[in-house]
Protein backbone atom coordinates (compact mmCIF):
# COMPACT_ATOMS: atom_id res chain seq x y z
CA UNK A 1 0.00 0.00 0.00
CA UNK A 2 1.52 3.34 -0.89
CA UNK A 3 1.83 5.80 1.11
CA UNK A 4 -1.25 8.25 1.84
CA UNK A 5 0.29 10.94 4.38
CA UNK A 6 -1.39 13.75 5.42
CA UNK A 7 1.47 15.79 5.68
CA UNK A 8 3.00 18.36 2.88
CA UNK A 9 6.21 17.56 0.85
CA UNK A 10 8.60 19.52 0.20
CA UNK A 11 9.49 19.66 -3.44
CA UNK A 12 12.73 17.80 -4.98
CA UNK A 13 14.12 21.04 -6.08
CA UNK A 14 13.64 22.63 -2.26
CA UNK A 15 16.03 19.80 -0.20
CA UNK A 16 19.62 20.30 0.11
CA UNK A 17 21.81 18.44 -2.53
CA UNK A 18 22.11 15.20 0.25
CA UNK A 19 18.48 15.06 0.22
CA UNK A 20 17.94 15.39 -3.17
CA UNK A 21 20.38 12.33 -3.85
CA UNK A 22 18.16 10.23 -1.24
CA UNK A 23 14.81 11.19 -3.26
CA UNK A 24 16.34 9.47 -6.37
CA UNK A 25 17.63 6.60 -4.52
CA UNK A 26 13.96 6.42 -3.19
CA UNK A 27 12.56 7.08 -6.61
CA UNK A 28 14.86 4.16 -8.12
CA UNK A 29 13.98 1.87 -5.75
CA UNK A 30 10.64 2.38 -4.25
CA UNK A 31 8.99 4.30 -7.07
CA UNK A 32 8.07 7.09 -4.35
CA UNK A 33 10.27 9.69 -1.95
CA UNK A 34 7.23 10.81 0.04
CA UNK A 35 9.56 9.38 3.21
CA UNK A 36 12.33 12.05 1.56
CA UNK A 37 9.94 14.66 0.76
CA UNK A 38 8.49 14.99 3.94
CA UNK A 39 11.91 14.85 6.25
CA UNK A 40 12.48 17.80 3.90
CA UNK A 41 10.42 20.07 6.74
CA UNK A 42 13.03 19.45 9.18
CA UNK A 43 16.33 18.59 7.34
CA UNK A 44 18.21 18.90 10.66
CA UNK A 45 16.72 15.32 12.07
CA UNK A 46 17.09 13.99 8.03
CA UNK A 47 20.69 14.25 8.58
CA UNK A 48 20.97 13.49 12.67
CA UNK A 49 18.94 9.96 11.44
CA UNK A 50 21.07 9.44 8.70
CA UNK A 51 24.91 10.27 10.23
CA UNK A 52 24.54 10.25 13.59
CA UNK A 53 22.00 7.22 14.24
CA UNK A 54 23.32 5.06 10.96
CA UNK A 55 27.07 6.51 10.24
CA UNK A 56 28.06 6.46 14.01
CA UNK A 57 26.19 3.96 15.93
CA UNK A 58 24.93 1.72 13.29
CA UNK A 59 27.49 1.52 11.05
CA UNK A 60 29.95 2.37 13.41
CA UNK A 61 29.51 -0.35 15.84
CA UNK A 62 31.84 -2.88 17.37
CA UNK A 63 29.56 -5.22 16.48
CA UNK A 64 29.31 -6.87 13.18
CA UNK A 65 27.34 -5.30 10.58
CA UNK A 66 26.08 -8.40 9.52
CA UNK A 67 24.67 -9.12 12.84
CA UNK A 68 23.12 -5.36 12.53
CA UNK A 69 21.61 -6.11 9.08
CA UNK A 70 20.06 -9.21 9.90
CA UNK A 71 18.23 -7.58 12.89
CA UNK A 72 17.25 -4.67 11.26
CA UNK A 73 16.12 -6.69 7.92
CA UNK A 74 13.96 -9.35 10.60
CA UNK A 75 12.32 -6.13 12.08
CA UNK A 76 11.23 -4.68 8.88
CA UNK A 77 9.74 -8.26 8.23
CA UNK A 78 8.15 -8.05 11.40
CA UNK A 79 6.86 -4.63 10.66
CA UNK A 80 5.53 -5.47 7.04
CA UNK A 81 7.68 -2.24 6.28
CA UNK A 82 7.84 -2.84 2.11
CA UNK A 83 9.61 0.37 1.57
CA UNK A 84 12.19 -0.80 4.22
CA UNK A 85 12.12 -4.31 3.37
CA UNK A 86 13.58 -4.16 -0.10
CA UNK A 87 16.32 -1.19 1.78
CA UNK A 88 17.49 -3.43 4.05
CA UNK A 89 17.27 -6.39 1.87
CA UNK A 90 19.90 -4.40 -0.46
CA UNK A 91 22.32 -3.80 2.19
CA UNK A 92 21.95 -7.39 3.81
CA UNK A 93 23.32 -8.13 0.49
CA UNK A 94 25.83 -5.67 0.42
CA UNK A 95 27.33 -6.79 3.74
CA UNK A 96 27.58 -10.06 2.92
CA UNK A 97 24.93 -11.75 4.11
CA UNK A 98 23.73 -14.39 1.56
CA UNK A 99 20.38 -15.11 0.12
CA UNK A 100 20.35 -18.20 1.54
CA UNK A 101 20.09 -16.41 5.56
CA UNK A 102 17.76 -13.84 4.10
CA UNK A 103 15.33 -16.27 3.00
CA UNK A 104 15.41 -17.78 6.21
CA UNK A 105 14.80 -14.89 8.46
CA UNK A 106 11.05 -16.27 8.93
CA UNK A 107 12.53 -19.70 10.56
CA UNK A 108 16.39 -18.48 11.84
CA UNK A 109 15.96 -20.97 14.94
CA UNK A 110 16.53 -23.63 12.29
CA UNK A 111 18.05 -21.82 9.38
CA UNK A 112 21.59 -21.73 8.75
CA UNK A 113 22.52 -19.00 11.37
CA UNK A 114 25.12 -19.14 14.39
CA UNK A 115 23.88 -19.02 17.55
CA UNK A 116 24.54 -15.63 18.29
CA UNK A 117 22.59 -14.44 14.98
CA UNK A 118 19.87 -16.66 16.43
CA UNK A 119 20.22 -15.05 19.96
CA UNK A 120 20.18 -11.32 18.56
CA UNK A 121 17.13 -12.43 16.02
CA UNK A 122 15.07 -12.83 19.06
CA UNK A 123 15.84 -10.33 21.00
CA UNK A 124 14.79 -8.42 17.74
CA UNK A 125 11.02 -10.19 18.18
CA UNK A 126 11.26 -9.00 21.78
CA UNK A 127 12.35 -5.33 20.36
CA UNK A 128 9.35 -5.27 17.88
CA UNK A 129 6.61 -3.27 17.19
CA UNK A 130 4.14 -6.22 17.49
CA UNK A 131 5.54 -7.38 21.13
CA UNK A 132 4.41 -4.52 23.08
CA UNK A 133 5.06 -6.98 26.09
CA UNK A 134 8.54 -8.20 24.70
CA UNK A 135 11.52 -8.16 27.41
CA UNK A 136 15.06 -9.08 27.96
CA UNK A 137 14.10 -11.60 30.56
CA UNK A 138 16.61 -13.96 32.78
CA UNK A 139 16.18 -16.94 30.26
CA UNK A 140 16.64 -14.49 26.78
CA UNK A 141 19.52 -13.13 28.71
CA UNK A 142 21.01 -16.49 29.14
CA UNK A 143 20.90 -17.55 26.39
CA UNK A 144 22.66 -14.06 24.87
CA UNK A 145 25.15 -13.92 27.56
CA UNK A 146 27.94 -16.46 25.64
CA UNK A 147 27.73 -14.20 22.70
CA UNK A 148 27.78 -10.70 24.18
CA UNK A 149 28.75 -8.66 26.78
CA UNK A 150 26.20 -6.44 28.20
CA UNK A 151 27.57 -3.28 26.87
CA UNK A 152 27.14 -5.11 23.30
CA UNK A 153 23.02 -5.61 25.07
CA UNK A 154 22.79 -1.75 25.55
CA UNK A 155 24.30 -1.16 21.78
CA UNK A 156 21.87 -3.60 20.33
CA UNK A 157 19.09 -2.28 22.13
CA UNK A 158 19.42 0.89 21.29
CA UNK A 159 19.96 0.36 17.97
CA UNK A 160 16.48 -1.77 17.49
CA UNK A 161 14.99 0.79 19.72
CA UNK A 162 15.81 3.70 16.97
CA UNK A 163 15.00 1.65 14.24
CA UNK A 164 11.48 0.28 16.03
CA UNK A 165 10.85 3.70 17.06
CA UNK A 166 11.43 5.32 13.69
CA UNK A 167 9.32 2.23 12.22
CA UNK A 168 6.19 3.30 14.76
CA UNK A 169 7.03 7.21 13.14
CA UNK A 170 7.04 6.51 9.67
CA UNK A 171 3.74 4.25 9.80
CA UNK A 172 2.18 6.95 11.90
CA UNK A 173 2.66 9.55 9.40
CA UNK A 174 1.90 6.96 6.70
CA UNK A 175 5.18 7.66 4.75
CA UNK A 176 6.12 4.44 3.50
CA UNK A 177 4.65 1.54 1.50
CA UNK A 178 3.64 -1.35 3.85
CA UNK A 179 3.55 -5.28 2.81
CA UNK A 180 -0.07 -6.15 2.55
CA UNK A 181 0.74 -8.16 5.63
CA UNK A 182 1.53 -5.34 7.25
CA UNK A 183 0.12 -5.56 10.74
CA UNK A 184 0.08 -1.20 11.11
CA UNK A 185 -2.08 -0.92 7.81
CA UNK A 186 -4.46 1.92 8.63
């Protein structure tokens, strides 16, 4: 379902160079740039989302990027986030991450993941949208604490948290195409 929001967009020719690149990205890929266009009223959190939140933390992360991707492409499955699903999808791929794992994603307790993908994987359906109840409880934390530290816990919480709680934002505002399994369809 494309994206109906009920907020203005700023024209192409109005964002700063940056932003225009990103609303032909979008355009390429998505066929649409309303998420672009309308992040074009307040270009200041555009770019805090995009270098501070991806280029610093995400990106910049002790932790693998792989490990990253896959969490943040089994939360936009989750979600039923199409706009993000074929975004994340690309860079899953870019990483390094094979086909093979993405496919998988649905199953990863008995797809060909290690056991700390598997242990960060669900913590991610703890972290998402559609768990409102979801926790890091004794027996989750268990079974993470081989893998990761808790400082790693903190990183990789707050790094679902932004991208949960810019999922909740952008399907609020309706401005992003959703799966039609999409459990936030209005």
């Amino acid at each position: 379902m494309k994206p109906q929001t009920v907020l203005s967009k700023v024209p192409r020719d109005k964002l700063d160079a940056t932003m225009q690149a990103a609303f032909d990205r979008s355009l390429a890929m998505h066929d649409d740039a309303t998420f672009v266009e309308t992040m074009g009223h307040a270009p200041h959190v555009y770019h805090w989302y995009q270098n501070d939140f991806y280029k610093k933390l995400f990106y910049g992360s002790a932790l693998p990027v792989t490990l990253l991707e896959l969490v943040r492409l089994r939360l936009a499955n989750v979600h039923g986030c199409a706009f993000c699903n074929r975004n994340d999808t690309a860079a899953a791929l870019r990483a390094g991450i094979g086909q093979n794992q993405i496919d998988a994603l649905a199953n990863y307790e008995s797809g060909p993941f290690t056991e700390r993908e598997k242990a960060a994987l669900a913590l991610a359906d703890e972290m998402a949208l559609t768990r409102p109840k979801g926790q890091l409880d004794a027996s989750l934390h268990a079974r993470m604490k081989p893998h990761f530290t808790d400082g790693e816990l903190v990183e990789l919480g707050v790094i679902m948290a932004v991208l949960c709680g810019m999922a909740k934002m952008i399907f609020a505002f309706d401005l992003v195409e959703k799966e039609d399994h999409c459990p936030f369809l209005p």
